[in-house]
N, C-alpha and C. Protein backbone atom coordinates (compact mmCIF):
# COMPACT_ATOMS: atom_id res chain seq x y z
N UNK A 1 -8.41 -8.74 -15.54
CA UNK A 1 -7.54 -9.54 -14.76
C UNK A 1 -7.05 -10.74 -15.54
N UNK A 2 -6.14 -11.04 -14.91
CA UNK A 2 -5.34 -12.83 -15.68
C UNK A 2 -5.53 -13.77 -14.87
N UNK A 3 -5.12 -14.80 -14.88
CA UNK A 3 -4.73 -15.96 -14.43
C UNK A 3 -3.12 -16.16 -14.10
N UNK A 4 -3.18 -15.71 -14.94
CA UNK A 4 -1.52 -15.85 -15.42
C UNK A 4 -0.50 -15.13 -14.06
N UNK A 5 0.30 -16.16 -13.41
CA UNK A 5 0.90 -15.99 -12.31
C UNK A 5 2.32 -14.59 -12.70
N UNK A 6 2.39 -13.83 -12.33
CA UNK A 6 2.76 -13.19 -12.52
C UNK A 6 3.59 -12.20 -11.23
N UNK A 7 5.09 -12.34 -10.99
CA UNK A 7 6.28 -11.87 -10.07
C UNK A 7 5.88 -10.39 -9.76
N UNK A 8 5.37 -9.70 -10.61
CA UNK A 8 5.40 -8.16 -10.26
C UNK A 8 4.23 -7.87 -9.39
N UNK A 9 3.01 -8.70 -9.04
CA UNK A 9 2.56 -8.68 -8.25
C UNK A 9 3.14 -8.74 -6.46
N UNK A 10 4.70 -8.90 -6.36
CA UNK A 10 5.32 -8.98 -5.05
C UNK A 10 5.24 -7.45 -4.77
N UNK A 11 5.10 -6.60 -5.57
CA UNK A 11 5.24 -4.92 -5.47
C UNK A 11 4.15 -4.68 -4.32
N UNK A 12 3.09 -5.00 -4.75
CA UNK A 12 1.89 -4.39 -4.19
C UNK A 12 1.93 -4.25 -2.61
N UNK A 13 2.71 -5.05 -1.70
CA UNK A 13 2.44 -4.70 -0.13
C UNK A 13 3.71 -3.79 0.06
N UNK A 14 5.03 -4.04 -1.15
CA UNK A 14 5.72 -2.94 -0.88
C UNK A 14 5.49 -1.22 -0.95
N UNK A 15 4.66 -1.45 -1.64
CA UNK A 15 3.55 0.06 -2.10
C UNK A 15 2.57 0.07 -1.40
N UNK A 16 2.52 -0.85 -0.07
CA UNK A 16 0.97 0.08 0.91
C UNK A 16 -0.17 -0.68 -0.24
N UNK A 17 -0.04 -0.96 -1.34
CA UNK A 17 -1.23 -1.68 -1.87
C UNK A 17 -2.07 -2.18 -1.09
N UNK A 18 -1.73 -3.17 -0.45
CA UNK A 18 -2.19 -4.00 0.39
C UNK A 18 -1.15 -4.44 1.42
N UNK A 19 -1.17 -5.11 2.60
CA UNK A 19 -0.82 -5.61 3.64
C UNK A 19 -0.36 -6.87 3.90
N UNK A 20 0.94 -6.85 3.61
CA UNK A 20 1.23 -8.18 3.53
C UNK A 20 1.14 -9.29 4.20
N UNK A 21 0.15 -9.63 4.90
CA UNK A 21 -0.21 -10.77 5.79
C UNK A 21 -1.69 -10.69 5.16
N UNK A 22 -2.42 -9.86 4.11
CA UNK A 22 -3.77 -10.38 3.39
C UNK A 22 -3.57 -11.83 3.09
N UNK A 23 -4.30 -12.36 2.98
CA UNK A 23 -4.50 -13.74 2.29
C UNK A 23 -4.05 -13.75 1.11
N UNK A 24 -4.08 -12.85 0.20
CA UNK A 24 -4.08 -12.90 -1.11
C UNK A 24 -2.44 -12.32 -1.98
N UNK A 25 -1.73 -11.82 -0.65
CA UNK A 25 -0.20 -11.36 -0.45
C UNK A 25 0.32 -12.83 -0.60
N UNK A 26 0.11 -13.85 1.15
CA UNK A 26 0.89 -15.15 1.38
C UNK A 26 0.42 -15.81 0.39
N UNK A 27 -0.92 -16.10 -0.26
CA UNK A 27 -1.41 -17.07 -1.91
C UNK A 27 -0.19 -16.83 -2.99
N UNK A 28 0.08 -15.70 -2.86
CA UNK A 28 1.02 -15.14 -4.19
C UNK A 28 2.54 -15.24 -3.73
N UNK A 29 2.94 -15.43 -2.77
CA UNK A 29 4.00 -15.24 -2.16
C UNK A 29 4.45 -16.81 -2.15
N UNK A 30 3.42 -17.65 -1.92
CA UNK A 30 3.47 -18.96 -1.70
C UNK A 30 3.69 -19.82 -3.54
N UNK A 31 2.73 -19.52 -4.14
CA UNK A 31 2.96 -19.50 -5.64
C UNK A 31 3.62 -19.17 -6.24
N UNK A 32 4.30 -18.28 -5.85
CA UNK A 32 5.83 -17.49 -6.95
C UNK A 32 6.81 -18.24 -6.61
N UNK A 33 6.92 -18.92 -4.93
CA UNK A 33 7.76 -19.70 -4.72
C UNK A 33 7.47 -21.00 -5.55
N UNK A 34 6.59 -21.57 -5.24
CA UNK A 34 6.33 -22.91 -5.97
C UNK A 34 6.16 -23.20 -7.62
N UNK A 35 5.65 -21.67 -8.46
CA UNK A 35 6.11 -21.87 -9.47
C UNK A 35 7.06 -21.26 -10.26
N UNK A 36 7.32 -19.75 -9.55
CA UNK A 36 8.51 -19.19 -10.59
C UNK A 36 9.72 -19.32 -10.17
N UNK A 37 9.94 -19.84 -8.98
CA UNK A 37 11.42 -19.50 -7.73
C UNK A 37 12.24 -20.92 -8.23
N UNK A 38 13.56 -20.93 -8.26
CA UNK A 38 14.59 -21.62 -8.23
C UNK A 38 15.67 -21.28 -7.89
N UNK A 39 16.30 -22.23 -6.55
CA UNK A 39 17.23 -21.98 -5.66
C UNK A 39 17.44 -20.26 -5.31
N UNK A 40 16.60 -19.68 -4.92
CA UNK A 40 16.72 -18.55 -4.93
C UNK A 40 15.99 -17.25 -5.86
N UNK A 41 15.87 -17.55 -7.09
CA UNK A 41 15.97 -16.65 -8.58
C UNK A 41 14.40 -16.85 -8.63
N UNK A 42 13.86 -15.32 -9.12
CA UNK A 42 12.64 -15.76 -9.46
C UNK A 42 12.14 -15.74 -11.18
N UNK A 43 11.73 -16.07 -11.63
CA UNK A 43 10.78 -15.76 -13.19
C UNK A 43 10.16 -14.63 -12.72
N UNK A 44 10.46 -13.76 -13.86
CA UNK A 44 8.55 -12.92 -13.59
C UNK A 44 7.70 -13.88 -13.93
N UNK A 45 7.49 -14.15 -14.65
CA UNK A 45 6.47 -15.35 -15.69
C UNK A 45 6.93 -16.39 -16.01
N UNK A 46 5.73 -17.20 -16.63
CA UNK A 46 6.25 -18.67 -17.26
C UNK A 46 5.92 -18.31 -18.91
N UNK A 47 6.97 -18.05 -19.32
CA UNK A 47 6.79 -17.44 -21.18
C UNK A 47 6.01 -18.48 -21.72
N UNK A 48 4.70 -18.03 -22.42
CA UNK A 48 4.13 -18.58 -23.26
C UNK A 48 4.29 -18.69 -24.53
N UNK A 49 4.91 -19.11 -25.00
CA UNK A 49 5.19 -18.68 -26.77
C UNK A 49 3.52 -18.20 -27.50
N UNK A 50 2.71 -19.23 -27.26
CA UNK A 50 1.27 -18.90 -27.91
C UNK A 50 0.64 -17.72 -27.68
N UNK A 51 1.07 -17.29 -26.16
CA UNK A 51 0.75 -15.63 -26.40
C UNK A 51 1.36 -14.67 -26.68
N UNK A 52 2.97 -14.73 -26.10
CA UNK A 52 4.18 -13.54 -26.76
C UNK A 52 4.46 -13.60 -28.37
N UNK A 53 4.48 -14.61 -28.64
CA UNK A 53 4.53 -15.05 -30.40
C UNK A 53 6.15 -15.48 -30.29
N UNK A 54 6.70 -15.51 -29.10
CA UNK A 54 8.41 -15.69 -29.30
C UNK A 54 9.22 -17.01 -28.81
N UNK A 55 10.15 -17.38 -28.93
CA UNK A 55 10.64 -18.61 -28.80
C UNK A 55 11.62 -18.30 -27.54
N UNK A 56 11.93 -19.28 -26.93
CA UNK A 56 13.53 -19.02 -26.20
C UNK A 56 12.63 -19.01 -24.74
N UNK A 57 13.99 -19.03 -24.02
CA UNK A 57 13.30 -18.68 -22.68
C UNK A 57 14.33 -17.19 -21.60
N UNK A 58 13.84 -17.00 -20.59
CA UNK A 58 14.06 -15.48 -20.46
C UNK A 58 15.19 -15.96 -18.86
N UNK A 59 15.82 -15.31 -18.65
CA UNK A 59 16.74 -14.99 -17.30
C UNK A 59 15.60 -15.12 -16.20
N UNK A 60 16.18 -14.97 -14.80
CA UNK A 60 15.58 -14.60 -13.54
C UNK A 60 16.08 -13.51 -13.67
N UNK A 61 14.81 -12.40 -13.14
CA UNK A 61 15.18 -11.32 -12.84
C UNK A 61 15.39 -11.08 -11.53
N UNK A 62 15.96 -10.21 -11.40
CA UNK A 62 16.81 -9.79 -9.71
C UNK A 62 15.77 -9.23 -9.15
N UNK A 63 15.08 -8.20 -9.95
CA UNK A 63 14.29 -7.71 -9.22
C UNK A 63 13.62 -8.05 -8.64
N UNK A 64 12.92 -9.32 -9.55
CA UNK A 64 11.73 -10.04 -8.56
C UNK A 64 12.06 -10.93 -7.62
N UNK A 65 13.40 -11.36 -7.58
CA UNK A 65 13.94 -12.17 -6.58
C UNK A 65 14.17 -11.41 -5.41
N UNK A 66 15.04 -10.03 -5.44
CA UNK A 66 14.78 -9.43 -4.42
C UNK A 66 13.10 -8.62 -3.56
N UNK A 67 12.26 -8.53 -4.66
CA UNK A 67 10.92 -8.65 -4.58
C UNK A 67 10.35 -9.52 -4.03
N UNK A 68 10.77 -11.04 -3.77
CA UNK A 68 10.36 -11.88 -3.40
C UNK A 68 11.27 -12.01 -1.65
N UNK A 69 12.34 -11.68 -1.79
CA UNK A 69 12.91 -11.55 -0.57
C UNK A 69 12.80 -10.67 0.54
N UNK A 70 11.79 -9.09 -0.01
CA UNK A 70 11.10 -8.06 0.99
C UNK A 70 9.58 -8.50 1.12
N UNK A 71 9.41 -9.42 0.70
CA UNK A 71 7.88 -9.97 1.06
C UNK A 71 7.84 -10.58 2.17
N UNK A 72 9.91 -11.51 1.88
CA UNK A 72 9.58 -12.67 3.22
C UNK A 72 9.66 -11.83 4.17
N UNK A 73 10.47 -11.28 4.21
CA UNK A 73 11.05 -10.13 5.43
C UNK A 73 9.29 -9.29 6.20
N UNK A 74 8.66 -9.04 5.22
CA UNK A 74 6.95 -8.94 5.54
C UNK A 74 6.47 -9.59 6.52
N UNK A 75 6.46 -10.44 5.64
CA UNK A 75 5.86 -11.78 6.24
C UNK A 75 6.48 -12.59 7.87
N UNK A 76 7.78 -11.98 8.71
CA UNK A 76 8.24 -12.17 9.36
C UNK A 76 8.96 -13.60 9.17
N UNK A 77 9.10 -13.83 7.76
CA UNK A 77 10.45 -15.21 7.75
C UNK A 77 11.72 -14.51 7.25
N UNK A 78 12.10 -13.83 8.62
CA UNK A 78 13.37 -13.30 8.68
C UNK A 78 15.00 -14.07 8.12
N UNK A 79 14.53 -15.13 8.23
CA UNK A 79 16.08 -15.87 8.28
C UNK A 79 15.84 -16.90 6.77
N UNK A 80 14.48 -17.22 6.31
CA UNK A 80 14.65 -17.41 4.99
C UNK A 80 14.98 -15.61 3.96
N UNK A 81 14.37 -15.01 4.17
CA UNK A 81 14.88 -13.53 3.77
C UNK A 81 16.51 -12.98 3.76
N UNK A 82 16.83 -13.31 4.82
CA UNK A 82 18.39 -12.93 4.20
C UNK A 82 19.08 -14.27 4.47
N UNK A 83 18.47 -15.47 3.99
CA UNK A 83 19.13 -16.16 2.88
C UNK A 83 19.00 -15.86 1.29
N UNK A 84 18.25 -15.91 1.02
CA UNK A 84 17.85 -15.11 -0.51
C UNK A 84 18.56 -14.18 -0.50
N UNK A 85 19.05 -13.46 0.46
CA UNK A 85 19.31 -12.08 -0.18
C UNK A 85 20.94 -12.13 0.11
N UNK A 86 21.85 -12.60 0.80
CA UNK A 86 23.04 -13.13 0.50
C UNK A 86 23.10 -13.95 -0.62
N UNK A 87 22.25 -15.16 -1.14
CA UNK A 87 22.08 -16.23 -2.16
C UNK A 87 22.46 -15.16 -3.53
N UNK A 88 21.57 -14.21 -3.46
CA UNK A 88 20.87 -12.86 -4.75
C UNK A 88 22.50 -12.00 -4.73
N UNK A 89 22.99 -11.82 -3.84
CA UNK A 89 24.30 -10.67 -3.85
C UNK A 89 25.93 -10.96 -4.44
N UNK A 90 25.28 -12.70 -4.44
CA UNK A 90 26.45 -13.47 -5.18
C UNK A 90 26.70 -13.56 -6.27
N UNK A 91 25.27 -12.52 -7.20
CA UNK A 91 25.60 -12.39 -8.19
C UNK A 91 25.99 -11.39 -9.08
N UNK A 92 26.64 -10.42 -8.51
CA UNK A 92 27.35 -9.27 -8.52
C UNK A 92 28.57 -9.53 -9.89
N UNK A 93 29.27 -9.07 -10.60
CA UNK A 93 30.28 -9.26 -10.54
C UNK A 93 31.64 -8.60 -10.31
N UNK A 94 32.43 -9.03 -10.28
CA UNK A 94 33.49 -8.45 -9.40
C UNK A 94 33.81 -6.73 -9.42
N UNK A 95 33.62 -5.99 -9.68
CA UNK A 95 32.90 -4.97 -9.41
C UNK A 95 31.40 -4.38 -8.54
N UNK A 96 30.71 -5.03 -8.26
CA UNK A 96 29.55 -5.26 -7.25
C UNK A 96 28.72 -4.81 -8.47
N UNK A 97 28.68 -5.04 -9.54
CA UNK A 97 27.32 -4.63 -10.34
C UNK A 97 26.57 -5.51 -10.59
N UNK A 98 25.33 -5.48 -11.14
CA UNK A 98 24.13 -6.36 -11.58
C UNK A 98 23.97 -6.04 -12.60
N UNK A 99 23.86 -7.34 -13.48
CA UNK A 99 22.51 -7.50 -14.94
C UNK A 99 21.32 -7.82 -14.24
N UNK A 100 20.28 -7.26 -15.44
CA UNK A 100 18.72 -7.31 -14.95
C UNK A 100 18.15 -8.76 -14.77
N UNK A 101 18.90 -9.97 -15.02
CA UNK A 101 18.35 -10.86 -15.26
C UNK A 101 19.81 -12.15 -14.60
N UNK A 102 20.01 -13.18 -14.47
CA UNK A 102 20.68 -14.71 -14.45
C UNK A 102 20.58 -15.85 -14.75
N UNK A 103 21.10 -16.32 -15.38
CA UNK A 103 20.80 -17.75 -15.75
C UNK A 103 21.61 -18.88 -15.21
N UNK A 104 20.72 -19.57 -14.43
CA UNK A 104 21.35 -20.48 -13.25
C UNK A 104 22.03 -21.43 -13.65
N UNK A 105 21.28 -21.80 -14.83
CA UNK A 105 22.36 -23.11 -15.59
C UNK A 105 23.73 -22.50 -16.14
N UNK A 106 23.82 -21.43 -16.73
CA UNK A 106 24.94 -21.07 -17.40
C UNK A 106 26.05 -20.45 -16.65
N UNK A 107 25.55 -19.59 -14.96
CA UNK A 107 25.71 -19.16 -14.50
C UNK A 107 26.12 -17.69 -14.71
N UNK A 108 25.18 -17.02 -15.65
CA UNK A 108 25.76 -16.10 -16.07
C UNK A 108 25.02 -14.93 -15.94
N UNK A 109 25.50 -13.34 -16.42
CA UNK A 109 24.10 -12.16 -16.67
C UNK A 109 24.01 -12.07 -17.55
N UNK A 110 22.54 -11.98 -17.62
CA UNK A 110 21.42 -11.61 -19.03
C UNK A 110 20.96 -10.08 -19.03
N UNK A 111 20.39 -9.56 -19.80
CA UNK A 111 19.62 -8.52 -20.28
C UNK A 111 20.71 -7.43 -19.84
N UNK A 112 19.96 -6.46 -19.63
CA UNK A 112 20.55 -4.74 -19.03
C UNK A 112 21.71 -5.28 -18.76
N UNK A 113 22.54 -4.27 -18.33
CA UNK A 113 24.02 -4.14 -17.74
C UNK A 113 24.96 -3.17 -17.73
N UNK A 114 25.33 -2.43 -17.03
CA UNK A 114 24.41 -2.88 -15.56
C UNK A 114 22.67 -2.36 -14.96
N UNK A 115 21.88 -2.87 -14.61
CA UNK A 115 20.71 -2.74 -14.36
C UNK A 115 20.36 -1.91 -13.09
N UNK A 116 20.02 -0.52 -13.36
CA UNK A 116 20.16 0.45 -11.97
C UNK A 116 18.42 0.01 -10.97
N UNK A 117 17.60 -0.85 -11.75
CA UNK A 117 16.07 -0.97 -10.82
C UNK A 117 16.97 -2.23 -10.32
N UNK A 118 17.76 -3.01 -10.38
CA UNK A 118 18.24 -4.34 -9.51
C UNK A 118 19.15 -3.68 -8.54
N UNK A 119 19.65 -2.80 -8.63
CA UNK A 119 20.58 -2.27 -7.34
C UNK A 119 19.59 -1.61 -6.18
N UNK A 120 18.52 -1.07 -6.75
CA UNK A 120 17.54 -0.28 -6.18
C UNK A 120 16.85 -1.41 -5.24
N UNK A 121 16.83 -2.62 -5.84
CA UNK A 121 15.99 -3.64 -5.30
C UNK A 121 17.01 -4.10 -4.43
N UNK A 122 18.42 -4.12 -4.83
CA UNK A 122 19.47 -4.63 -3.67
C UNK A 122 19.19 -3.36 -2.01
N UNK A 123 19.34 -2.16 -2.33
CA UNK A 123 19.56 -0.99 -1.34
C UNK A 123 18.32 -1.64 -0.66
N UNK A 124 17.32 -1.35 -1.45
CA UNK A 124 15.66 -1.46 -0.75
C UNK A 124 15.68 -2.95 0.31
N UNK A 125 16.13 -3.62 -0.30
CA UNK A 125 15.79 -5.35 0.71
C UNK A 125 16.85 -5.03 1.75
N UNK A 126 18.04 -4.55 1.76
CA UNK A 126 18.91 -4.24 2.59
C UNK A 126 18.26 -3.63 3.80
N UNK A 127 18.09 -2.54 3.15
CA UNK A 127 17.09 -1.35 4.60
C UNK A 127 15.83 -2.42 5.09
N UNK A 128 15.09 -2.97 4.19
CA UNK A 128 13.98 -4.14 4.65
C UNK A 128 14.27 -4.88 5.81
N UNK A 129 15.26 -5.77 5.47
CA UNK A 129 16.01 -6.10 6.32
C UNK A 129 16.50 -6.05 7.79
N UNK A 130 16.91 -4.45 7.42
CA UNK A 130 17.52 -4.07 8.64
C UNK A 130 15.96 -3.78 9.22
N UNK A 131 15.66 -3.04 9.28
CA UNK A 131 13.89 -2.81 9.69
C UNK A 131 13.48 -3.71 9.94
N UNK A 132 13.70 -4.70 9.53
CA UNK A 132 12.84 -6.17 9.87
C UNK A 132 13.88 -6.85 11.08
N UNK A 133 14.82 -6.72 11.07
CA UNK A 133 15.27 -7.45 11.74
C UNK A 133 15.41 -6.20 13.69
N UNK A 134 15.04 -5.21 13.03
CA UNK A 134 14.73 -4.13 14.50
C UNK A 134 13.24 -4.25 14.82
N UNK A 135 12.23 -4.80 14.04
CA UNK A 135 11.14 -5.20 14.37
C UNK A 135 10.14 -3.64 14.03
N UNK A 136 11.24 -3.31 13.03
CA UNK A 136 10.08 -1.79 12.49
C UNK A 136 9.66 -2.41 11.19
N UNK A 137 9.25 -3.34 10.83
CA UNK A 137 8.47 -3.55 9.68
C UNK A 137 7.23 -3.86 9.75
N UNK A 138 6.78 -4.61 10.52
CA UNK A 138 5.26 -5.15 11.05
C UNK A 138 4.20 -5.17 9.46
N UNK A 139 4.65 -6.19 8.60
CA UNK A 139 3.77 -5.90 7.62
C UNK A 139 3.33 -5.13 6.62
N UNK A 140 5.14 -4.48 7.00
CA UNK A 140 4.22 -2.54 5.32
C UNK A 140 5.57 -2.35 5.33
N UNK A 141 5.92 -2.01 4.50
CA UNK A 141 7.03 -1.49 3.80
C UNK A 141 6.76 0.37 3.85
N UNK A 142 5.69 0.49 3.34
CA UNK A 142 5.33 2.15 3.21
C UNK A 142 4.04 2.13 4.23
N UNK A 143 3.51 3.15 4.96
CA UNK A 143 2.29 3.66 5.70
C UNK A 143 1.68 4.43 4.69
N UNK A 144 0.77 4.81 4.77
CA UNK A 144 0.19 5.81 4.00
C UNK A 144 -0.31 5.75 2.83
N UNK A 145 -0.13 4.94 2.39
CA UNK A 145 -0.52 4.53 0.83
C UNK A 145 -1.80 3.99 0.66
N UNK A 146 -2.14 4.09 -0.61
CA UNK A 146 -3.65 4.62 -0.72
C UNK A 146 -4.57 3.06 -0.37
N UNK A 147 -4.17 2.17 -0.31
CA UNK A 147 -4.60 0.26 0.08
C UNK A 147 -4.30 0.21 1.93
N UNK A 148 -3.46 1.31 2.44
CA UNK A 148 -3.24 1.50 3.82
C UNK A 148 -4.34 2.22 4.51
N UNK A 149 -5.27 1.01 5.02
CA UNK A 149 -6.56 1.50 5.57
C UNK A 149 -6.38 1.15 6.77
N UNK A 150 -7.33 2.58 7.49
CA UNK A 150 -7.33 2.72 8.90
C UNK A 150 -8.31 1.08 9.80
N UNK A 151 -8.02 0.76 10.46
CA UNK A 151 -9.27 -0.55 10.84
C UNK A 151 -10.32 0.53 11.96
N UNK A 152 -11.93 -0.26 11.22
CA UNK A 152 -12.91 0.25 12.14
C UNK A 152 -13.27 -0.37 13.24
N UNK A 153 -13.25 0.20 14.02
CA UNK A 153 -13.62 -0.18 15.51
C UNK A 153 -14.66 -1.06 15.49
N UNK A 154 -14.01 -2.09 16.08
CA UNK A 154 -15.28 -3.10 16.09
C UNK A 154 -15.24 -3.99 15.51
N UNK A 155 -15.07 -3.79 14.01
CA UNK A 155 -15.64 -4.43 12.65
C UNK A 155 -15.17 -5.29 12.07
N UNK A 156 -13.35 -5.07 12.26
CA UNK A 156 -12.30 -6.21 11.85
C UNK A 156 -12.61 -5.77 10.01
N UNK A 157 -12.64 -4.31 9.55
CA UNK A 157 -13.02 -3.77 8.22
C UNK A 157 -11.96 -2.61 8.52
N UNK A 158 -11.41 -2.45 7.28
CA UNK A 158 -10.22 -1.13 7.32
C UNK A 158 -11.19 0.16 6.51
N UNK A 159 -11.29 1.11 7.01
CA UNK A 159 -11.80 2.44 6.09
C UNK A 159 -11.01 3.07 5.85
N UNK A 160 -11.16 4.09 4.62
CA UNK A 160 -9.43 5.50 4.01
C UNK A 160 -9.84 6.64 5.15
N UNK A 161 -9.23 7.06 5.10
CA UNK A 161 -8.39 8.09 6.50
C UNK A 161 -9.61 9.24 5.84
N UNK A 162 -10.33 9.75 7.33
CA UNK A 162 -10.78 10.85 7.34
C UNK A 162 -10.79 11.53 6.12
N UNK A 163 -12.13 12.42 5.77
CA UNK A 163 -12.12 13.51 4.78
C UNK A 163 -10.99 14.83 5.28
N UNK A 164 -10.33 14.91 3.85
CA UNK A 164 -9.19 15.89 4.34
C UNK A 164 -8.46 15.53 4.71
N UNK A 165 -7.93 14.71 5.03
CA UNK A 165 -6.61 13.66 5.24
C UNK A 165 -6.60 12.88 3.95
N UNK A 166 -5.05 13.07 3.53
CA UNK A 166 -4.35 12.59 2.58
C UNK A 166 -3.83 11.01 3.34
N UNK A 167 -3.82 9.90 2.21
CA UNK A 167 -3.34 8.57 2.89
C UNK A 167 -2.16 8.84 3.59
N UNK A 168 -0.95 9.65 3.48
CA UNK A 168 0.20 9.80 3.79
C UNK A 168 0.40 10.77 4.84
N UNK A 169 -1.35 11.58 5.37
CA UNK A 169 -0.99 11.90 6.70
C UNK A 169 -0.41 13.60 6.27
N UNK A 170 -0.74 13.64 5.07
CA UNK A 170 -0.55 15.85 5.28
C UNK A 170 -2.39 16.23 4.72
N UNK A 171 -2.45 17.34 5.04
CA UNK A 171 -3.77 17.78 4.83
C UNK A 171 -3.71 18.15 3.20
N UNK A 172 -5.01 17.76 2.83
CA UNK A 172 -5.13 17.84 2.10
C UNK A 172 -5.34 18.96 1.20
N UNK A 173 -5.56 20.10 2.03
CA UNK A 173 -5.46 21.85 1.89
C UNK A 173 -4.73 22.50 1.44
N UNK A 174 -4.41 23.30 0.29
CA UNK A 174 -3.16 23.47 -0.09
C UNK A 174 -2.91 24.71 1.12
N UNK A 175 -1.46 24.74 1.24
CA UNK A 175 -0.71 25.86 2.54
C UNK A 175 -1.68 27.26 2.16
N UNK A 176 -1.78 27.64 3.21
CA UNK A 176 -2.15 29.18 3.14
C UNK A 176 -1.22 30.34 3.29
C-alpha cells in the first residue's frame, strides 16, 4: 500500500469494490477534493519529482474529474455532481471531443487526442446522473461485484453470496 493520495482510487465504488457511503469511499472523496481538485479538474496525483525522476508538472485528467463527479452522484450530492459535470463538458472542443488531460491556467488540452477512456467517462457520468437523479443509484454504480456483499442478519456485517452463486447473480454451473 501507499500513502500517496491517489485519483484512481474514485474507481473502486464504481466497480462494486466497495460501497460508496464506506467511510473510506467519503475519506477519499473528501481528500481528492481538498487536495487534487481545482475549480472542478482533478490531478490523479501530486508529481513527485524524487520518486518519478521527472520535472514539469502534468494536466487534470478528465477522467478523474469525471471519476470524481460519479462518486458525488453516489454519494447523493446530486446538484454539486452535475455541476462538475457541465463545468467538465466545457471542455470539449468545438467538435465535442476530449484530450486526456487540461490545463486550467493555459486553458488548454494536454496529452491523448482525442482520448476515447474521457468520453467513456463523459457517457458513464451522464447515465450516473440520470440514475441518480431517478433515484436508481442508491450507492453502487454496478451490483454484483465481487466487494458487493450481501448484509447478515442481525450483524450490521456484509457476507459473498451463497456457495454457487456467482457475485453477479448467474450460477455458477456451467449450462447443461
Amino acid at each position: 500500500g501507499s500513502t500517496v493520495l491517489d485519483a484512481s482510487a474514485l474507481v473502486f465504488p464504481l466497480v462494486g469494490f466497495v460501497h460508496a457511503d464506506a467511510p473510506s469511499v467519503t475519506a477519499t472523496v473528501a481528500a481528492i477534493q481538498r487536495e487534487l481538485a481545482d475549480d472542478g479538474l482533478v490531478r490523479r496525483y501530486q508529481p513527485d519529482t524524487s520518486v518519478e525522476g521527472l520535472g514539469g508538472t502534468e494536466g487534470h485528467f478528465l477522467i478523474c474529474s469525471y471519476g470524481l463527479c460519479d462518486n458525488l452522484a453516489l454519494l447523493g450530492r446530486l446538484d454539486a455532481a452535475r455541476e462538475r459535470f457541465d463545468q467538465l463538458s466545457t471542455h470539449a472542443n468545438d467538435l465535442g471531443l476530449f484530450s486526456e488531460e487540461w490545463d486550467p491556467e493555459r486553458g488548454e488540452a494536454l496529452g491523448n487526442f482525442p482520448q476515447a477512456f474521457t468520453h467513456i467517462a463523459l457517457i458513464s457520468s451522464a447515465h450516473n446522473l440520470e440514475r441518480a437523479s431517478r433515484g436508481r443509484l442508491a450507492g453502487r454504480v454496478r451490483t454484483g461485484a465481487p466487494g458487493d456483499l450481501a448484509p447478515q442478519a442481525g450483524t450490521g456485517r456484509r457476507s459473498p453470496p451463497p456457495p454457487g452463486r456467482r457475485p453477479s447473480g448467474r450460477s455458477a454451473r456451467p449450462p447443461s
